[in-house]
Protein backbone atom coordinates (compact mmCIF):
# COMPACT_ATOMS: atom_id res chain seq x y z
CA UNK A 1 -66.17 120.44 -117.28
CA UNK A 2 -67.77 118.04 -114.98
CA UNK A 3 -69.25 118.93 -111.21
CA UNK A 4 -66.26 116.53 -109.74
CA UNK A 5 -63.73 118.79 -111.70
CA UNK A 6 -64.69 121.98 -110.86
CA UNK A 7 -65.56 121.44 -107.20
CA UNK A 8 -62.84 123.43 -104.98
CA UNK A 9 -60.15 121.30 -102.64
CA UNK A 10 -60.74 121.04 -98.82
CA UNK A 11 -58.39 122.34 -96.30
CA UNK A 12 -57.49 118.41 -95.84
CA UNK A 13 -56.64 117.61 -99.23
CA UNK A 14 -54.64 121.15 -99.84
CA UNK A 15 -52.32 119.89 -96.22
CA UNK A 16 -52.05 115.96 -97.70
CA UNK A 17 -50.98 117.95 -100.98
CA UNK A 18 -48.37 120.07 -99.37
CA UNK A 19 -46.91 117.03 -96.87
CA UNK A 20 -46.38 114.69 -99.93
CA UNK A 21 -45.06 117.62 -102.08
CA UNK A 22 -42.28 118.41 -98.78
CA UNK A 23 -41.68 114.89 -98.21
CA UNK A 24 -40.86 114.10 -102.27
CA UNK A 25 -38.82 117.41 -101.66
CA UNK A 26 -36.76 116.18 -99.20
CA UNK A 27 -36.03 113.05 -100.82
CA UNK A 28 -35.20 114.84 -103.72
CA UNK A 29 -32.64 116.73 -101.72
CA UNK A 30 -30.76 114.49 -99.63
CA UNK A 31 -30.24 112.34 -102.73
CA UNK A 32 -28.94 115.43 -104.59
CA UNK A 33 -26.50 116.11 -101.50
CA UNK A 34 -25.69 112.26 -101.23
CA UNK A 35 -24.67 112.40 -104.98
CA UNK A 36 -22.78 115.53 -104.29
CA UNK A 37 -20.58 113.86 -101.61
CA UNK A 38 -20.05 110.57 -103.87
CA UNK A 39 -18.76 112.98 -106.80
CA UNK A 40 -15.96 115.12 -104.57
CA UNK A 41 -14.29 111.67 -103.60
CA UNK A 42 -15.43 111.09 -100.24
CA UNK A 43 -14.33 107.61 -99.35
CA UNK A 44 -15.60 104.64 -97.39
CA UNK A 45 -14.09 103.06 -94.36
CA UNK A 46 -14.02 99.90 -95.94
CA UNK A 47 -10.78 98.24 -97.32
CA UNK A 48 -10.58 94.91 -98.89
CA UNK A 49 -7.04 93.15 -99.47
CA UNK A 50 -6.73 89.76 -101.54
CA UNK A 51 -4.51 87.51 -100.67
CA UNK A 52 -3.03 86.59 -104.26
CA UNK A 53 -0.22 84.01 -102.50
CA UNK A 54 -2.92 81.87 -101.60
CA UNK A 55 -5.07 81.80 -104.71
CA UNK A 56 -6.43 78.25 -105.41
CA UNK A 57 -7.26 76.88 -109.03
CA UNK A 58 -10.43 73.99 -108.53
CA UNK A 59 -11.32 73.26 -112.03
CA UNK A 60 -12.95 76.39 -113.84
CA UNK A 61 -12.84 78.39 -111.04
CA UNK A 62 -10.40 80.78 -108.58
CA UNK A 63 -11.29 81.16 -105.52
CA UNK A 64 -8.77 84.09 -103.61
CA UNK A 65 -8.84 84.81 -100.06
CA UNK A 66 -9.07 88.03 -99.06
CA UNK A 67 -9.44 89.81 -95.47
């Protein structure tokens, strides 16, 4: 084994260890419980309507209001 690999952590590098290990953690977490809340059908505020009536054909291509 070489001297870099068995030389023993410092109280700084144990703490940086532990923060990034909490703060992957979290993330972890909240995108578990975000993915949780998109599964049981929780819905967005946002509604979109298109206006079919007023659909206009301009050569290869539709273009349908909607509000």
């Amino acid at each position: 084994m070489t001297a870099r690999g068995s030389r023993r952590k410092s109280a700084a590098e144990w703490v940086t260890l532990s923060l990034s290990v909490f703060v992957v953690g979290a993330l972890v977490a909240v995108a578990l419980v975000e993915e949780s809340r998109r599964e049981q059908g929780d819905e967005t505020g946002l509604e979109v309507t298109f206006d079919i009536e007023r659909a206009v054909a301009r050569g290869d291509r539709y273009y349908v209001p909607y509000t």
